[in-house]
Protein backbone atom coordinates (compact mmCIF):
# COMPACT_ATOMS: atom_id res chain seq x y z
CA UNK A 1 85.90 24.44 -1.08
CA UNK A 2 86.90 22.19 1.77
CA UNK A 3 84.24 20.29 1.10
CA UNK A 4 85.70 18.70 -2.15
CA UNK A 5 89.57 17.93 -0.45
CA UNK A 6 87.00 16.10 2.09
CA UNK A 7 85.21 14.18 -0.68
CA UNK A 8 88.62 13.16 -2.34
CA UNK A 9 90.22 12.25 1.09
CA UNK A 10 87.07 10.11 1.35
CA UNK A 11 87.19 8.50 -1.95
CA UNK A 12 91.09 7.92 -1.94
CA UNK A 13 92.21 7.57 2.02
CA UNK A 14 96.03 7.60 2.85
CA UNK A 15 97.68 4.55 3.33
CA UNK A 16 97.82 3.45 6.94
CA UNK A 17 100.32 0.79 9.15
CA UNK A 18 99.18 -0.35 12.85
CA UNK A 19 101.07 -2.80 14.32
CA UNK A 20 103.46 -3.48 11.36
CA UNK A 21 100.57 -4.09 8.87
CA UNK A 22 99.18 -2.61 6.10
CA UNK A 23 95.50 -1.30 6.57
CA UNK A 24 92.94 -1.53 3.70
CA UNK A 25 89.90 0.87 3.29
CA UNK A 26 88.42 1.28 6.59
CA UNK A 27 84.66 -0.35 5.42
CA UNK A 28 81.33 -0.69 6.10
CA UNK A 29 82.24 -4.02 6.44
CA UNK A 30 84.94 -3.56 8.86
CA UNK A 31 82.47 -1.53 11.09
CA UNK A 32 79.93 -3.74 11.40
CA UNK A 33 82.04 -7.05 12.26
CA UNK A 34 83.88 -4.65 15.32
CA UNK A 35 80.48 -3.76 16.39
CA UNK A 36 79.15 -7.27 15.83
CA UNK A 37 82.28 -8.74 18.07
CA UNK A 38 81.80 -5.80 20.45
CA UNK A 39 85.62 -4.76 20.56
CA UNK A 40 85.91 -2.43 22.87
CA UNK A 41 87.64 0.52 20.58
CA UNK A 42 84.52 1.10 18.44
CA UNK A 43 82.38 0.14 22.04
CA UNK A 44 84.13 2.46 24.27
CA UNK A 45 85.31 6.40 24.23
CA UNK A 46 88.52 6.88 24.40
CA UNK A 47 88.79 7.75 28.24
CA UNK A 48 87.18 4.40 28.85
CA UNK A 49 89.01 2.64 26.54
CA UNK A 50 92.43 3.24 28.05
CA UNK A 51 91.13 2.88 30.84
CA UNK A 52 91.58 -0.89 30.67
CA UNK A 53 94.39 -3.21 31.40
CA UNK A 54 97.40 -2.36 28.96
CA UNK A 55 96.89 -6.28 27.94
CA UNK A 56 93.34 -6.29 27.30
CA UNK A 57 94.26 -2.64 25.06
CA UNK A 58 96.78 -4.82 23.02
CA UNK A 59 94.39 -7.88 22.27
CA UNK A 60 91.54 -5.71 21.18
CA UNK A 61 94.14 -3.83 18.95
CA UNK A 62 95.58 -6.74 17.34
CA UNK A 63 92.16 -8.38 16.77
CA UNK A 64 91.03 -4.86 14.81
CA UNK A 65 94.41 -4.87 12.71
CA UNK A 66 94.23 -8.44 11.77
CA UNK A 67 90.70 -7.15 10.26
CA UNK A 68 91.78 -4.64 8.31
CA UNK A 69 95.19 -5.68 7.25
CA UNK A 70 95.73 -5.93 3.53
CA UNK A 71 97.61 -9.58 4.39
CA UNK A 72 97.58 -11.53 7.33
CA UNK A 73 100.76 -12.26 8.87
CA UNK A 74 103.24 -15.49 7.51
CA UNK A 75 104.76 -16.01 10.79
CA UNK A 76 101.90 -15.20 13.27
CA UNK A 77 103.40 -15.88 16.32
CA UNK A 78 106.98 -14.13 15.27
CA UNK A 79 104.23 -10.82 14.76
CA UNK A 80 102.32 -11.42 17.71
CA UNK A 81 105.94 -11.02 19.46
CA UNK A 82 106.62 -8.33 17.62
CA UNK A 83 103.71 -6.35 17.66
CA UNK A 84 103.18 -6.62 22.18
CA UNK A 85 106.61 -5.44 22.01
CA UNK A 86 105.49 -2.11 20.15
CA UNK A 87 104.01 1.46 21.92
CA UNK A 88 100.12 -0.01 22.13
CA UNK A 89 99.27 3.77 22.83
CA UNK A 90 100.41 5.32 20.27
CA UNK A 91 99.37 2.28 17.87
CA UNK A 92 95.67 2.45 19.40
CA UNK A 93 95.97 6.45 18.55
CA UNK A 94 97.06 5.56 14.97
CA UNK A 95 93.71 3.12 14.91
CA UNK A 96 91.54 5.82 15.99
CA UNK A 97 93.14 7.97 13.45
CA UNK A 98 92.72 5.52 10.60
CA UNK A 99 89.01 4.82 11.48
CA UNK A 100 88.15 8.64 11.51
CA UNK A 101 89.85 9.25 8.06
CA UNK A 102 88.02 6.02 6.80
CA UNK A 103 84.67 7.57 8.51
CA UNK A 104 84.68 11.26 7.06
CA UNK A 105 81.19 13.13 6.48
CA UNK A 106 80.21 16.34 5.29
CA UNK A 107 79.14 18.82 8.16
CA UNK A 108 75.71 20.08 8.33
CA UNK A 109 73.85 23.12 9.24
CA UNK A 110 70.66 23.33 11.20
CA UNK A 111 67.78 23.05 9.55
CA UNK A 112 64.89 25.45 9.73
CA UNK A 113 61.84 24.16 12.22
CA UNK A 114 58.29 24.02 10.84
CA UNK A 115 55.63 25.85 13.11
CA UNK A 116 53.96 22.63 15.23
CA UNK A 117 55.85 20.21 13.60
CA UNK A 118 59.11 18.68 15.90
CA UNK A 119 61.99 17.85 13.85
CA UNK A 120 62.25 13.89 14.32
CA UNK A 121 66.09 12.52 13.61
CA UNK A 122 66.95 9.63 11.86
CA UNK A 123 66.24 6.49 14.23
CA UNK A 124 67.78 3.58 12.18
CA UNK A 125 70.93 2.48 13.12
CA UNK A 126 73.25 4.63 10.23
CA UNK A 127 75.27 1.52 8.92
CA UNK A 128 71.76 0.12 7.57
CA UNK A 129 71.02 3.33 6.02
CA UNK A 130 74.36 3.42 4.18
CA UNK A 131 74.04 -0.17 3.15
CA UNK A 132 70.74 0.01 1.80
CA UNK A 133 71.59 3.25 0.09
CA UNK A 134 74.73 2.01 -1.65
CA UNK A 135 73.14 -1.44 -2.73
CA UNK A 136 70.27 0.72 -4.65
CA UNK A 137 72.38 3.15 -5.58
CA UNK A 138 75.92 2.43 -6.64
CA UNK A 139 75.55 -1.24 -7.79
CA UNK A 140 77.99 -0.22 -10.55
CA UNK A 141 80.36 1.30 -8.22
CA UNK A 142 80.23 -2.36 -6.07
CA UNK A 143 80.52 -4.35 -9.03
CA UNK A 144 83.85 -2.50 -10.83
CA UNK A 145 85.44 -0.97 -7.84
CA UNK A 146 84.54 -3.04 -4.55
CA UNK A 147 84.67 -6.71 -4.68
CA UNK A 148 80.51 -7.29 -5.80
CA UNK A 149 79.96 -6.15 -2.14
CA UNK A 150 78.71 -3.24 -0.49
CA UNK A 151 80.41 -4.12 2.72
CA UNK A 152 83.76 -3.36 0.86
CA UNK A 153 82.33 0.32 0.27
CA UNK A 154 84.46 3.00 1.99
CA UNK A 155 82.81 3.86 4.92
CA UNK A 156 83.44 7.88 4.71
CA UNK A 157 82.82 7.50 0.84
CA UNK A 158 79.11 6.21 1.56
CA UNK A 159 78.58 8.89 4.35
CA UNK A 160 79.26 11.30 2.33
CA UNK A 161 77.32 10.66 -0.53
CA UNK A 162 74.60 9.62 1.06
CA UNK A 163 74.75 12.72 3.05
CA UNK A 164 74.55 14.48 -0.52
CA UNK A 165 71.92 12.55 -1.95
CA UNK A 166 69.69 13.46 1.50
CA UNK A 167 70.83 17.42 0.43
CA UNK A 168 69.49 17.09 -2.99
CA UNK A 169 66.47 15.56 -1.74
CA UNK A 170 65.83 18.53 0.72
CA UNK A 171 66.25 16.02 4.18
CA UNK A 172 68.82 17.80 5.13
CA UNK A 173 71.16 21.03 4.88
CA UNK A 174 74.90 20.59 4.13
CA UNK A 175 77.31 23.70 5.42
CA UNK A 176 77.99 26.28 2.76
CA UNK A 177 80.81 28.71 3.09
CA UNK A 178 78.22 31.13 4.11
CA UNK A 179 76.95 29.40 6.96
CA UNK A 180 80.77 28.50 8.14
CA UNK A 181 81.58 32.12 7.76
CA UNK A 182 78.16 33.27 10.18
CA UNK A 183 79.89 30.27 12.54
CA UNK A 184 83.49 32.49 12.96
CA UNK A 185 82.07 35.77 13.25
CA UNK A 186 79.17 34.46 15.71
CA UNK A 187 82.17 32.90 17.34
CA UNK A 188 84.72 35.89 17.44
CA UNK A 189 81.87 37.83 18.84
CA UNK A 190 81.77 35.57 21.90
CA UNK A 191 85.21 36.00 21.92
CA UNK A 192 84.49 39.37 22.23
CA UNK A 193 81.78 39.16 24.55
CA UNK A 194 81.92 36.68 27.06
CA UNK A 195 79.19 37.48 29.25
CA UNK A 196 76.77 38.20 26.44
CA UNK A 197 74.48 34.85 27.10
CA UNK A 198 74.16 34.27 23.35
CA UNK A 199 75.10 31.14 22.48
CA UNK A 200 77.14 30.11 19.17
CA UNK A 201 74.56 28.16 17.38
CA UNK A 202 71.48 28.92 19.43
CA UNK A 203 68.62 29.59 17.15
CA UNK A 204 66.31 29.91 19.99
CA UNK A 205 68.89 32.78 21.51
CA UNK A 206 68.76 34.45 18.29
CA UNK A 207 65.05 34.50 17.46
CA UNK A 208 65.33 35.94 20.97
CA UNK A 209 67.60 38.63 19.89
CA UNK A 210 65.29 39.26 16.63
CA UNK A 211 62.35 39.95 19.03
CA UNK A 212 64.22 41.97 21.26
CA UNK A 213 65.28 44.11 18.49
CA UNK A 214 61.94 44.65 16.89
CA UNK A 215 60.32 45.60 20.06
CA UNK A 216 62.85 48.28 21.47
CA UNK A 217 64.26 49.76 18.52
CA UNK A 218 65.92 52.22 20.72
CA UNK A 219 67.90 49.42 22.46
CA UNK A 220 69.43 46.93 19.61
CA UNK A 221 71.54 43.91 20.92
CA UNK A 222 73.72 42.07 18.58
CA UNK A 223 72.36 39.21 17.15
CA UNK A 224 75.26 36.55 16.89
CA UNK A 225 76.03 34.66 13.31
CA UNK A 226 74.30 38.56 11.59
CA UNK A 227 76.60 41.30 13.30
């Protein structure tokens, strides 16, 4: 399954270069210090972000490489040169690429609702769920693999196990290949029928279909994600 390229890709990311410098692991670590300094590419969408002054795009750039480089520079000022002189763009691009390949989690599926009881989502900021849950968890892992630290844990590695641990626990519902193949045909049948009104997804426009169809059996509508 996808799901297991996604778990390797997780545990082993590619090797990545912004601004001349080799990247390590994107980390828990690394995520909380950018939130902690607020730099504006972890603050900001991306709209927003470029929205600034091409200066003020470089200096928040260069502060997130010198993070996660593997080595800082010898000859700092000889790289600071160097690296304004570079497409900040396409290097900011390459940044948000590296932090989403560092960040990977499994998707999920929509959980059933109970009757009366309003599903309540996770409140806690998700950094201080991960860190708490690899610190009880995966001590070994920290000790041989990751410095003694759980800020050195990959950041998409503890997502996704975490997210597995909450699926073997019942919390929550990871996609199967069943529910992603109900996703394309629900979705080729809006394809199909653009003015239907049922919405990919919708489990309130599908119980509404279910009804419909039980109460004028003469009259069935597709029900999208079951036709």
């Amino acid at each position: 399954m996808a799901h297991d390229a996604l778990f390797a890709d997780a545990a082993r990311p590619k090797r990545v270069t912004i601004l001349g410098l080799r990247m390590l692991d994107y980390t828990l670590g690394h995520e909380l210090v950018l939130w902690q300094r607020r730099n504006p590419l972890v603050t900001l969408e991306p709209l927003a972000f470029f929205s600034l002054e091409l200066g003020e795009q470089a200096a928040a750039l260069a502060r997130v490489a010198m993070l996660c480089c593997e080595k800082t520079p010898r000859w700092l000022r000889l790289w600071e040169h160097r690296a304004a002189r570079m497409d900040i763009p396409g290097e900011v691009m390459a940044f948000c690429d590296y932090r989403a390949s560092g960040s990977l989690d499994l998707p999920l599926s929509a959980m059933p609702k109970t009757p009366g009881v309003p599903y309540h989502y996770f409140g806690a900021p998700e950094l201080a769920r991960l860190i708490n849950y690899v610190s009880e968890k995966h001590g070994a892992l920290i000790a041989a693999h990751f410095g003694g630290s759980p800020f050195n844990f990959p950041f998409g590695l503890a997502r996704i196990l975490y997210t597995t641990a909450m699926e073997c626990e019942g919390s929550l519902w990871v996609k199967n290949q069943q529910d992603e193949e109900l996703e394309r045909r629900a979705e080729a049948y809006n394809r199909l029928n653009p003015h239907s009104g049922f919405a990919v997804g919708d489990d309130a426009v599908r119980e509404l279909a279910r009804k419909w169809n039980r109460e004028h059996p003469e009259a069935q509508v597709p029900v999208p994600g079951e036709n």
